[in-house]
C-alpha atoms as a PDB file:
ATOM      1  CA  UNK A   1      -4.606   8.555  19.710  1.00  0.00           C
ATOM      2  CA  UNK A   2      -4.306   5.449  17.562  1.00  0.00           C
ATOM      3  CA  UNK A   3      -3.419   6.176  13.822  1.00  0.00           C
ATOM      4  CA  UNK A   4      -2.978   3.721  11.459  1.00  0.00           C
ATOM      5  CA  UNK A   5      -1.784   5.191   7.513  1.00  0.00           C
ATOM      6  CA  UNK A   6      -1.448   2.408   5.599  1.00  0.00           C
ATOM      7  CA  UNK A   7      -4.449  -0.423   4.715  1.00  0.00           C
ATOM      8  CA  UNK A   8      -5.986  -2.354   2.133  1.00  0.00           C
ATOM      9  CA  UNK A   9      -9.455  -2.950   1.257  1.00  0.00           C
ATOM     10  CA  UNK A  10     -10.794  -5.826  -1.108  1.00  0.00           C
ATOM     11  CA  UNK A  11     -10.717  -2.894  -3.696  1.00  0.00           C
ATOM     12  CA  UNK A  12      -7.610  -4.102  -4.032  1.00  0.00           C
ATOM     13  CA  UNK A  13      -5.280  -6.644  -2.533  1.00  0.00           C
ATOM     14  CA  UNK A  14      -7.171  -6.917   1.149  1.00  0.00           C
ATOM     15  CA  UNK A  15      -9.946  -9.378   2.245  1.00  0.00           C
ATOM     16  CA  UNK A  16     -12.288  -6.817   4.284  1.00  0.00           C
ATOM     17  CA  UNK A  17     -14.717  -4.643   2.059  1.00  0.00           C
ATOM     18  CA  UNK A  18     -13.967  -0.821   2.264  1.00  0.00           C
ATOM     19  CA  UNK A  19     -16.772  -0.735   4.334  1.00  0.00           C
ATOM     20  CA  UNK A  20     -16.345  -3.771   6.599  1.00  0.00           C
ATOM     21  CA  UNK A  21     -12.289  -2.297   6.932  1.00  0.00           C
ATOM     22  CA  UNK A  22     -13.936   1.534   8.307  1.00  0.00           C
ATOM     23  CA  UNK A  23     -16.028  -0.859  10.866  1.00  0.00           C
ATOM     24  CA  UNK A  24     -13.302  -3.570  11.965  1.00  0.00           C
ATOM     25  CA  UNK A  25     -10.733  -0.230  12.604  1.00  0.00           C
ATOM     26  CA  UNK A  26     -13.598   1.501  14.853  1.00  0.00           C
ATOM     27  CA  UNK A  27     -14.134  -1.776  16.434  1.00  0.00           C
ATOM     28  CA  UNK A  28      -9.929  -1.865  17.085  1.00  0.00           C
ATOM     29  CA  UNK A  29     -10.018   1.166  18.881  1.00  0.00           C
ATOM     30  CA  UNK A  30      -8.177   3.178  15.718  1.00  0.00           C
ATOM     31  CA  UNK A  31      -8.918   6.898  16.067  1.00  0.00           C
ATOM     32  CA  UNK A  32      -7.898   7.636  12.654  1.00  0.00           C
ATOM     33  CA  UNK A  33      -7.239   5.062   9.502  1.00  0.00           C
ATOM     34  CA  UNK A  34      -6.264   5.391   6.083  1.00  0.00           C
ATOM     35  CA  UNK A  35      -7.498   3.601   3.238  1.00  0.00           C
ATOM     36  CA  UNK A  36      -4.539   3.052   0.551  1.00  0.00           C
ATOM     37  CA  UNK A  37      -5.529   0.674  -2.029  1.00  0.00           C
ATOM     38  CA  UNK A  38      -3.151   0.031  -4.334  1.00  0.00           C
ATOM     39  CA  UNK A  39      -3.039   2.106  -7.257  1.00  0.00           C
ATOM     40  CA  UNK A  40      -7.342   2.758  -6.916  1.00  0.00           C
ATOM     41  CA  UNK A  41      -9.051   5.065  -4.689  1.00  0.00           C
ATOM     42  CA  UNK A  42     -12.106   2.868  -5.927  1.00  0.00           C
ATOM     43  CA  UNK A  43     -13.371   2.004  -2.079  1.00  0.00           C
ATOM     44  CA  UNK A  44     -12.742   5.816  -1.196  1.00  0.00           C
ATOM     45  CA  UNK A  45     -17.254   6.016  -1.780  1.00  0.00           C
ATOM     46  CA  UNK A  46     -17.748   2.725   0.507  1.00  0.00           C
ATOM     47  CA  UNK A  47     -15.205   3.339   2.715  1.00  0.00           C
ATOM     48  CA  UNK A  48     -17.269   7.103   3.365  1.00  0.00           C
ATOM     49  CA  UNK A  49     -20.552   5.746   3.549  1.00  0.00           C
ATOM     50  CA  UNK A  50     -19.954   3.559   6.528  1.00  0.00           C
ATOM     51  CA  UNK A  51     -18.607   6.144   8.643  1.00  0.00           C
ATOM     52  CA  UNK A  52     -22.063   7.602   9.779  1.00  0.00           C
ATOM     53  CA  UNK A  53     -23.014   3.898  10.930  1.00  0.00           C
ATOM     54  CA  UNK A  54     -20.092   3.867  13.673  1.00  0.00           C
ATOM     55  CA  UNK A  55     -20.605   3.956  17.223  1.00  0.00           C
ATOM     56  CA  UNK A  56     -17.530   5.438  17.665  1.00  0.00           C
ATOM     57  CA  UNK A  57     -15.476   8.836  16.637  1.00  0.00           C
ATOM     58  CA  UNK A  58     -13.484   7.333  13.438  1.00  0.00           C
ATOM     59  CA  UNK A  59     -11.727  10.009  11.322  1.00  0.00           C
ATOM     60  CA  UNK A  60     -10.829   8.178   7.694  1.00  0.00           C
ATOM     61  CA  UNK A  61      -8.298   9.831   5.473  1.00  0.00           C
ATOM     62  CA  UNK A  62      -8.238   9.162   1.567  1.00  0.00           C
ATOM     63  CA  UNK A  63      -5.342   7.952  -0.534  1.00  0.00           C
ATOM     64  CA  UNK A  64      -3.241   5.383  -2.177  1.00  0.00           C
ATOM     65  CA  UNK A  65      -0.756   3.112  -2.729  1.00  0.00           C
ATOM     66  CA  UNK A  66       1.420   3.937  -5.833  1.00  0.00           C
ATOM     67  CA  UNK A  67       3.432   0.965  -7.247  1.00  0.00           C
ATOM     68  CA  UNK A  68       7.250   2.916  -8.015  1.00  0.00           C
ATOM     69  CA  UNK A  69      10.353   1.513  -9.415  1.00  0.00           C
ATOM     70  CA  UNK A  70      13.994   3.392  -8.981  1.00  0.00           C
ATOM     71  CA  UNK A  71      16.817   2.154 -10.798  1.00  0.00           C
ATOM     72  CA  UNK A  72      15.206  -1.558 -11.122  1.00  0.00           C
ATOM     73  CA  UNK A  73      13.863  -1.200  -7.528  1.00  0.00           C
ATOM     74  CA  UNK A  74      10.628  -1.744  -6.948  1.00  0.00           C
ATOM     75  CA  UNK A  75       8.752   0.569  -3.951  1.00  0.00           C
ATOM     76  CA  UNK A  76       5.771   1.698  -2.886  1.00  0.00           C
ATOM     77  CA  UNK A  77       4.903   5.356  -2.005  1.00  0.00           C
ATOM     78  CA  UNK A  78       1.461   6.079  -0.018  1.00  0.00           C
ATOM     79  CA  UNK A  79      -0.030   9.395  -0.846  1.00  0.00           C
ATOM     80  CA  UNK A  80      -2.435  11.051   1.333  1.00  0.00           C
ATOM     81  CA  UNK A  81      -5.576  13.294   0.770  1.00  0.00           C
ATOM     82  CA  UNK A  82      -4.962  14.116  -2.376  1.00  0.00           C
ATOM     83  CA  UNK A  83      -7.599  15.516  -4.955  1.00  0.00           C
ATOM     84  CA  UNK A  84      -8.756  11.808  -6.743  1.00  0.00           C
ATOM     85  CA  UNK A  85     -10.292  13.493  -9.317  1.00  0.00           C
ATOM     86  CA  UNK A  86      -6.786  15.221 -10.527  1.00  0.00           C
ATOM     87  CA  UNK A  87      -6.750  14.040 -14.557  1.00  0.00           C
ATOM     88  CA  UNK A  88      -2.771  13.687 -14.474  1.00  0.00           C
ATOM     89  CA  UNK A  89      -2.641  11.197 -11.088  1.00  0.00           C
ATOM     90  CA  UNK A  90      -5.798   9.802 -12.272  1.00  0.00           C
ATOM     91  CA  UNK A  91      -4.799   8.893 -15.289  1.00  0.00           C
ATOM     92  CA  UNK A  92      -1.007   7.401 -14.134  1.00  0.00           C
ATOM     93  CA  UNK A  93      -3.050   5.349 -11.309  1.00  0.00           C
ATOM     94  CA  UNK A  94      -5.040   3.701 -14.339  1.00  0.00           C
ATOM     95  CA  UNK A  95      -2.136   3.294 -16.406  1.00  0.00           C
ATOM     96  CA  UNK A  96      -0.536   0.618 -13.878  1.00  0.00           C
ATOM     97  CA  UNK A  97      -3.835  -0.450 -12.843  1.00  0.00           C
ATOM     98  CA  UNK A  98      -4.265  -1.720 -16.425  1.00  0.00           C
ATOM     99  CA  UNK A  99      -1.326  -3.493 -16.637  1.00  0.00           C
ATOM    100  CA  UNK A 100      -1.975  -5.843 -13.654  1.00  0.00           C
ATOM    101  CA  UNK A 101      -4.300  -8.240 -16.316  1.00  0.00           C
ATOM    102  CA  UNK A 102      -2.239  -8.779 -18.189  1.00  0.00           C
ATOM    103  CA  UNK A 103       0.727  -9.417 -15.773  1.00  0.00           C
ATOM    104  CA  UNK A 104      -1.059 -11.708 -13.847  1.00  0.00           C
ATOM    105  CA  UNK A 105      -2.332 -13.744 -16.790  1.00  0.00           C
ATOM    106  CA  UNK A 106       1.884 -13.985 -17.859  1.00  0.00           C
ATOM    107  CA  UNK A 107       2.354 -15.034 -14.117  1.00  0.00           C
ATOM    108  CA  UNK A 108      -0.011 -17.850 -14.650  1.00  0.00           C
ATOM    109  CA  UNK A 109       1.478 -18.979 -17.471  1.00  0.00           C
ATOM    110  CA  UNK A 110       5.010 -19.017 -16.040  1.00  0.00           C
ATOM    111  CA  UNK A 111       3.454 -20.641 -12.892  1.00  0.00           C
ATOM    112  CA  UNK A 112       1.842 -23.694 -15.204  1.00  0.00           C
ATOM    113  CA  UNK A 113       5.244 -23.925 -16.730  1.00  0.00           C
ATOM    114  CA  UNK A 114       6.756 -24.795 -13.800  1.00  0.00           C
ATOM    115  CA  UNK A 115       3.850 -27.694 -12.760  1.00  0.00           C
ATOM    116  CA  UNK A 116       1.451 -25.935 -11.075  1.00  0.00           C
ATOM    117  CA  UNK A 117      -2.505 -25.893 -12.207  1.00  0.00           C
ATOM    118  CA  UNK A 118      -2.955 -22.446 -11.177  1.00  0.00           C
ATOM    119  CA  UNK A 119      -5.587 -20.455 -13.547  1.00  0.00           C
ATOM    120  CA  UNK A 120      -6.867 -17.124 -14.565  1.00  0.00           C
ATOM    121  CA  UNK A 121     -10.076 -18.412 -13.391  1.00  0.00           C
ATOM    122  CA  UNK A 122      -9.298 -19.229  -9.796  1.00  0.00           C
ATOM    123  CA  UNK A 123      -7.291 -16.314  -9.515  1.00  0.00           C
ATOM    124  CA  UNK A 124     -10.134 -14.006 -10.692  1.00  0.00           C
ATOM    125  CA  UNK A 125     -12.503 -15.789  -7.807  1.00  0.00           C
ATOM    126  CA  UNK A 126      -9.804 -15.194  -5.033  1.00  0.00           C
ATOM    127  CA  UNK A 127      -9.213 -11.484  -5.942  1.00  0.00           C
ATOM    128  CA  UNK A 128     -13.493 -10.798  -6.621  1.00  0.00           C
ATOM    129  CA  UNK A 129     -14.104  -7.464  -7.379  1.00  0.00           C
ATOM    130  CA  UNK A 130     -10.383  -6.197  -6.369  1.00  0.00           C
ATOM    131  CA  UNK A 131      -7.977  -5.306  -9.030  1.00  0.00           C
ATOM    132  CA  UNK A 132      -5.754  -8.814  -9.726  1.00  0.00           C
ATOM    133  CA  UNK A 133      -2.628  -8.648  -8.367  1.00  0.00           C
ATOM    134  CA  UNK A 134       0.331 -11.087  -6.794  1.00  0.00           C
ATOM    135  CA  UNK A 135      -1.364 -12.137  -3.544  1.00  0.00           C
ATOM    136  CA  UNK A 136      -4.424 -13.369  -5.462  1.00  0.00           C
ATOM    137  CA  UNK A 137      -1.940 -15.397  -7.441  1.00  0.00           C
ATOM    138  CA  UNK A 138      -0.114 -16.361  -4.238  1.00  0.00           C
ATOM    139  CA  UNK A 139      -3.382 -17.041  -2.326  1.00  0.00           C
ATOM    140  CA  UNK A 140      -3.799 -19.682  -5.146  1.00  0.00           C
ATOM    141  CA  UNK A 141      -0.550 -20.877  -4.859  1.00  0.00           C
ATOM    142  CA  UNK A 142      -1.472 -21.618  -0.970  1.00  0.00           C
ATOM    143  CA  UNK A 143      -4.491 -23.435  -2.020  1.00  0.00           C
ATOM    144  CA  UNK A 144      -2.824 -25.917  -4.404  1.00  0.00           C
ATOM    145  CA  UNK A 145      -0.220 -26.576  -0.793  1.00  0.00           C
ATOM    146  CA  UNK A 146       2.608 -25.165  -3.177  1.00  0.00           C
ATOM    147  CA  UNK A 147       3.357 -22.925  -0.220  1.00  0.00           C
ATOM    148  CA  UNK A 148       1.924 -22.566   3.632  1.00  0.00           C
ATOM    149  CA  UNK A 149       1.372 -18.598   3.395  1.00  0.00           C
ATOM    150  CA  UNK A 150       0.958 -15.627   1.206  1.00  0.00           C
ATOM    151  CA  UNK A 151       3.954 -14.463   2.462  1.00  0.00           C
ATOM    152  CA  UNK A 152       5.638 -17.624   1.464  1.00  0.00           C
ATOM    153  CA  UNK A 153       5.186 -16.990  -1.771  1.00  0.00           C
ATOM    154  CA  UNK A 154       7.312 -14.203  -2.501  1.00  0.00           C
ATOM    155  CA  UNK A 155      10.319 -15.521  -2.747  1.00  0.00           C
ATOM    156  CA  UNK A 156      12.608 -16.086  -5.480  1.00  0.00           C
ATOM    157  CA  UNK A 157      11.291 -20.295  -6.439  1.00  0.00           C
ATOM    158  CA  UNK A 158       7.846 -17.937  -7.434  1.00  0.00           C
ATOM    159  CA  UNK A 159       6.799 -14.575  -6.895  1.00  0.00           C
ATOM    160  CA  UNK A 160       9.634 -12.273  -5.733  1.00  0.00           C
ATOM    161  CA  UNK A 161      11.226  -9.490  -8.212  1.00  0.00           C
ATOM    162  CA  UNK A 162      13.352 -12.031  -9.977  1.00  0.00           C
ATOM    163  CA  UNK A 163      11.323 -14.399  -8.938  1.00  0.00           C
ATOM    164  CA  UNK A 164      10.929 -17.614 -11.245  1.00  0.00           C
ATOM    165  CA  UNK A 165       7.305 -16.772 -11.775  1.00  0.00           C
ATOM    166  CA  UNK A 166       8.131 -13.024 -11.481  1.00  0.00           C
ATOM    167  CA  UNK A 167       7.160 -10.634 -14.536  1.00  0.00           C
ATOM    168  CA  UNK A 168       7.403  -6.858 -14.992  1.00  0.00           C
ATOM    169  CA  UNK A 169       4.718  -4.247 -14.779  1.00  0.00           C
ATOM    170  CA  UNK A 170       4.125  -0.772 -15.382  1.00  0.00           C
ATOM    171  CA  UNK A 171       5.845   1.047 -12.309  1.00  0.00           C
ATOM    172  CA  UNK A 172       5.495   4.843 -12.291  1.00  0.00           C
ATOM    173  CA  UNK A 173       9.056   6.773 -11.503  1.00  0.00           C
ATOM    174  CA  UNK A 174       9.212   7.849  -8.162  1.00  0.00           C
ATOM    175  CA  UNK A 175       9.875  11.391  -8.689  1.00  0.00           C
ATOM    176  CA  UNK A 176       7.345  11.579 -11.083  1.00  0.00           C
ATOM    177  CA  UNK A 177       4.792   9.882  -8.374  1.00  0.00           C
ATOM    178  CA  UNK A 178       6.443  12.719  -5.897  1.00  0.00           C
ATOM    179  CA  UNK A 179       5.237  15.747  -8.415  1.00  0.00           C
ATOM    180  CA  UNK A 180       1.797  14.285  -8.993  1.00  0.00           C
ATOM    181  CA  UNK A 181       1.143  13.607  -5.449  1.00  0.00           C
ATOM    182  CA  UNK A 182       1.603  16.962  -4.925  1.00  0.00           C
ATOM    183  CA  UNK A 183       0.135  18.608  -8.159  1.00  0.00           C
ATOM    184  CA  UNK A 184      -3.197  16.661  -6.550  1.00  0.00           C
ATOM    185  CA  UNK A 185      -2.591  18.647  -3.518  1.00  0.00           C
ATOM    186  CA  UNK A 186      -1.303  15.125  -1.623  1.00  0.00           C
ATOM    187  CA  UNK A 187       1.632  14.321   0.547  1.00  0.00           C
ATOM    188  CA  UNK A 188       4.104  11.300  -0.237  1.00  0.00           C
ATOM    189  CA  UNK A 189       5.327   9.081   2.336  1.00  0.00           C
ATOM    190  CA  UNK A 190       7.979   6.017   1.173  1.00  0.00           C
ATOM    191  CA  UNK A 191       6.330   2.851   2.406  1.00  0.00           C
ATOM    192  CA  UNK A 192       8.278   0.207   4.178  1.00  0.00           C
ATOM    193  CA  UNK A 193      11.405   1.622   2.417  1.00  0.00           C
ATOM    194  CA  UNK A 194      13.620  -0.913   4.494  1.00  0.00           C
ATOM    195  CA  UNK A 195      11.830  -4.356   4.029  1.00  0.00           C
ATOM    196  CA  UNK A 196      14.694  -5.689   2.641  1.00  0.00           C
ATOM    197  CA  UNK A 197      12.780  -9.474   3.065  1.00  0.00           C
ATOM    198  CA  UNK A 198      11.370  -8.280  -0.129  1.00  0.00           C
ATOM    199  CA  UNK A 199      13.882  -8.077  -2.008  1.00  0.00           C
ATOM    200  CA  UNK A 200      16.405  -5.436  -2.953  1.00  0.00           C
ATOM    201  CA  UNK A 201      15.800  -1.818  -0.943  1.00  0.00           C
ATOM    202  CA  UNK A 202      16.424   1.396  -2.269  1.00  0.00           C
ATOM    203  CA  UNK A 203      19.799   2.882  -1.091  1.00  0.00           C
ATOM    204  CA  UNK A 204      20.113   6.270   1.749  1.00  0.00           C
ATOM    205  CA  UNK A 205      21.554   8.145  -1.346  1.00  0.00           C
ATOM    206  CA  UNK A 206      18.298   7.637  -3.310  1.00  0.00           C
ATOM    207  CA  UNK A 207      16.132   8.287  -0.485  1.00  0.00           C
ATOM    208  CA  UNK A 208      17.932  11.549  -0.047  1.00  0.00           C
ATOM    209  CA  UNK A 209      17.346  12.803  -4.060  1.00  0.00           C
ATOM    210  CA  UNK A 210      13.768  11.711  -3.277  1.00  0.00           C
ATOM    211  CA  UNK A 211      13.715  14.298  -0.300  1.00  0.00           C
ATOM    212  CA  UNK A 212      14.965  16.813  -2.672  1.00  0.00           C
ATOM    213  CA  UNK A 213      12.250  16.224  -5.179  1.00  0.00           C
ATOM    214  CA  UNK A 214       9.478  16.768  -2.149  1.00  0.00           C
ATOM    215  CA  UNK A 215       8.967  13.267  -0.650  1.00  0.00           C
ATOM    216  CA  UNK A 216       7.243  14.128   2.861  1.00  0.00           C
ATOM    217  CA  UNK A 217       8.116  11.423   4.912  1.00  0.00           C
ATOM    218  CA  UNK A 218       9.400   7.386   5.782  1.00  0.00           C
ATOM    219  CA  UNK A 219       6.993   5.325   7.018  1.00  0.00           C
ATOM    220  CA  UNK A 220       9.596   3.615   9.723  1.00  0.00           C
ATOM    221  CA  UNK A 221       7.194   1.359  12.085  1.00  0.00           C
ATOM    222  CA  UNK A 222       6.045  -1.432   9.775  1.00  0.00           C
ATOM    223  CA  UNK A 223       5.867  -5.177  10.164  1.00  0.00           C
ATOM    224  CA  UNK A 224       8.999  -5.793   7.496  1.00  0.00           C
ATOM    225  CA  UNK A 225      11.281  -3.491   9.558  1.00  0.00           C
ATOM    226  CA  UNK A 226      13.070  -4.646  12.512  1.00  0.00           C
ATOM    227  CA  UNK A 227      14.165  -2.571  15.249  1.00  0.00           C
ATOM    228  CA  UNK A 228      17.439  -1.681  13.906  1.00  0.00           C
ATOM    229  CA  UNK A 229      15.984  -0.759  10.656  1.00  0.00           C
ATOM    230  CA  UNK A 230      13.017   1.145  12.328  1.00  0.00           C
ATOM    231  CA  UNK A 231      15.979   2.869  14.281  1.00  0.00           C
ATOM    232  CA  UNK A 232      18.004   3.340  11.375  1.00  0.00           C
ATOM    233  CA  UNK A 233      14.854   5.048   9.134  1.00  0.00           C
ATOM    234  CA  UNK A 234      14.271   7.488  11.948  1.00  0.00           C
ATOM    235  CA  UNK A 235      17.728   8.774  12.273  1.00  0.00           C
ATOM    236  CA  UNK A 236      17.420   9.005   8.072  1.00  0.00           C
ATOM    237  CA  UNK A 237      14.151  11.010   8.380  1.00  0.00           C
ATOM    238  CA  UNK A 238      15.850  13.026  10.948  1.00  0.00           C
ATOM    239  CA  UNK A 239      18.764  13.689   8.841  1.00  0.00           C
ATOM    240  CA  UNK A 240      16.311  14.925   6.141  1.00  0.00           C
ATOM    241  CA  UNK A 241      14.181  16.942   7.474  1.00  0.00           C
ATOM    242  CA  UNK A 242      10.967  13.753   7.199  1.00  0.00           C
ATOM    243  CA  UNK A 243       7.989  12.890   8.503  1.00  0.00           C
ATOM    244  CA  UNK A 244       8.103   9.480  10.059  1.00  0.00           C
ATOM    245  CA  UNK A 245       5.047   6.920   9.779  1.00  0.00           C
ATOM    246  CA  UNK A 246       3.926   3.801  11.417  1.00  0.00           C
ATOM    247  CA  UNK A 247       1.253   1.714  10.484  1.00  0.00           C
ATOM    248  CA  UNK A 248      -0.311  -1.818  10.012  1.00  0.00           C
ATOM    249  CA  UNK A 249       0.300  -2.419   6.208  1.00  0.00           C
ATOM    250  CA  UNK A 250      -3.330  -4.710   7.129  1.00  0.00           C
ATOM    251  CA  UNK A 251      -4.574  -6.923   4.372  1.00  0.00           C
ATOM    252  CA  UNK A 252      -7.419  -8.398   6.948  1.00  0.00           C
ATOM    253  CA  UNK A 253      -6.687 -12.895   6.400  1.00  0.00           C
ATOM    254  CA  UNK A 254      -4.360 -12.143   3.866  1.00  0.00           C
ATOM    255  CA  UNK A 255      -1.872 -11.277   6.263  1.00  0.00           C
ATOM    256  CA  UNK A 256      -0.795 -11.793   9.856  1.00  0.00           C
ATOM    257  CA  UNK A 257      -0.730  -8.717  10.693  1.00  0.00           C
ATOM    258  CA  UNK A 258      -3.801  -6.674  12.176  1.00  0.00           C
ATOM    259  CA  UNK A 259      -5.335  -2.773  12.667  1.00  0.00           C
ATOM    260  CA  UNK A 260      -3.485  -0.769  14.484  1.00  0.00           C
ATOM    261  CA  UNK A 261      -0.129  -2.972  14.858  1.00  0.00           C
ATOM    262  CA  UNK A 262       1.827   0.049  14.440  1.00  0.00           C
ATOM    263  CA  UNK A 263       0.916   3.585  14.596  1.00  0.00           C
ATOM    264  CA  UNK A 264       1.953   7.294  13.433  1.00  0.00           C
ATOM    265  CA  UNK A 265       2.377   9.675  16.103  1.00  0.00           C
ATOM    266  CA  UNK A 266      -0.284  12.628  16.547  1.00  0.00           C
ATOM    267  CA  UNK A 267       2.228  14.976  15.699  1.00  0.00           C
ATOM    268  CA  UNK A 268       3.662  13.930  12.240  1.00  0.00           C
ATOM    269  CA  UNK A 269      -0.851  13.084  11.351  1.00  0.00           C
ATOM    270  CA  UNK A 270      -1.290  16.688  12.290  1.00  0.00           C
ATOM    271  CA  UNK A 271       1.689  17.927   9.898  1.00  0.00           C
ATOM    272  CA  UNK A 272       0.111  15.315   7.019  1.00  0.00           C
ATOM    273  CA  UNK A 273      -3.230  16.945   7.386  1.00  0.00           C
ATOM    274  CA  UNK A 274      -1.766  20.414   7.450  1.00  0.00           C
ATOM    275  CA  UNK A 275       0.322  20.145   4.329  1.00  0.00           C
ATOM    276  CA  UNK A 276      -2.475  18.785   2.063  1.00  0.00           C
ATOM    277  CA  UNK A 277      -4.685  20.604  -0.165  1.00  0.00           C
ATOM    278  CA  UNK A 278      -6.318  18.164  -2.126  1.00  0.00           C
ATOM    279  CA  UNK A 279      -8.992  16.637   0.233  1.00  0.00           C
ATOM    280  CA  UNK A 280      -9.288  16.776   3.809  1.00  0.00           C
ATOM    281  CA  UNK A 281     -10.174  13.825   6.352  1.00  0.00           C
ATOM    282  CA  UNK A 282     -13.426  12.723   7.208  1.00  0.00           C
ATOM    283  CA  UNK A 283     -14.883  12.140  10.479  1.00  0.00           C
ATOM    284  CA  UNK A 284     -17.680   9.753  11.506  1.00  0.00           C
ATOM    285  CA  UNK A 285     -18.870  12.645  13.597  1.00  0.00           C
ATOM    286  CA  UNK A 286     -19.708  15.532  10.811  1.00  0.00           C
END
């Protein structure tokens, strides 16, 4: 089986619509796929109605991207097949959802400061109906030649976490994300917890509080993560009793990366599925 957790729709930072990212996996060969917008389950509907139109067996689950911060860290932590409808998650999920407008319009403006005719305007075309974030800014960035790629962008001359251009946003506590995740009857996996290209990582010692508090798992097998890393997150999740993830991180042109790069092992999809109460997966076959 071929199981990819972790991709983006242009419901938020990706380029494919939910529906054209449920096709393009089917057409990969993915068995199973999970759409994780960040901070919106908006292309959840979409994403659903194209699975009937498939020529192939596709099983979709639901979930999201939640944008954390630990101690000044920022992370990410996916959460699967939870109930979307929950009114606490819901309403944290539209708290930092909110407060990517107005971020983005300060990024502008420290982004003309420094020379650069980026606007709201363009950046509002690049990101269409998605909710604004920093690769729509750094997309625009690559069109004025200020930088080759997306990924060249975040770095500390613009959009990095300390970044010249860089400016805070609402970032929900990770243990807080952990116990809402699982109040909605979702599981919590740590996304790319070693990209340390990034910027700065959280440490073992944090991970291991998180474990505590009822994180689920590591997603270990991810573009940002080298081989000792991926190594080194295994042996972690091992040490604390985790589920280990692999998975694509695909943000269709807006990244290098494609479907199905890296993968999640049947075994640790099975124990996702069987620890969530919230919503179940979907298959293009029911």
């Amino acid at each position: 089986m071929l199981i990819d957790l972790h991709t983006h729709s242009a419901a938020s930072d990706g380029t494919d619509s939910p529906a054209d990212i449920v096709r393009n996996a089917a057409a990969a060969g993915l068995d199973v796929m999970a759409l994780t917008d960040h901070d919106t389950t908006r292309g959840h509907a979409e994403a659903i109605a194209a699975l009937p139109g498939l020529d192939r067996e596709l099983t979709l689950v639901t979930g999201a991207e939640l944008s954390c911060r630990l101690d000044g860290v920022s992370m990410h932590m996916l959460a699967y097949l939870f109930d979307a409808e929950e009114p606490a998650l819901l309403a944290e999920r539209e708290l930092v959802r909110d407060d990517r407008t107005p971020r983005a319009h300060a990024i502008i403006g420290k982004i003309q400061a420094l020379g650069v005719p980026v606007t709201w305007e363009q950046v509002k075309r690049i990101a269409g109906d998605g909710s604004v974030g920093r690769p729509h800014i750094a997309e625009a960035l690559v069109e004025h030649g200020v930088v080759a790629t997306v990924s060249d962008a975040f770095t500390q001359d613009w959009l990095a976490d300390g970044g010249r251009a860089h400016v805070e946003k609402h970032e929900t506590d990770p243990f807080e994300a952990i116990r809402l995740i699982k109040a909605a009857g979702g599981v919590a996996v740590f996304a790319h917890p070693g990209a340390a290209k990034r910027g700065q990582v959280v440490p073992e010692e944090s991970i291991a509080k998180l474990a505590e508090a009822g994180l689920d798992g590591l997603e270990a097998d991810h573009m940002d993560h080298d081989e000792a890393t991926r190594d080194r997150l295994r042996g972690l999740a091992g040490d604390l009793g985790l589920l280990v993830t692999g998975s694509s991180d695909y943000h269709g042109s807006r990244k290098t990366c494609v479907l199905g790069e890296h993968t999640t092992a049947p075994e640790a999809y099975e124990e996702i599925v069987r620890r969530a109460t919230g919503a179940r997966p979907l298959s293009s076959r029911a």
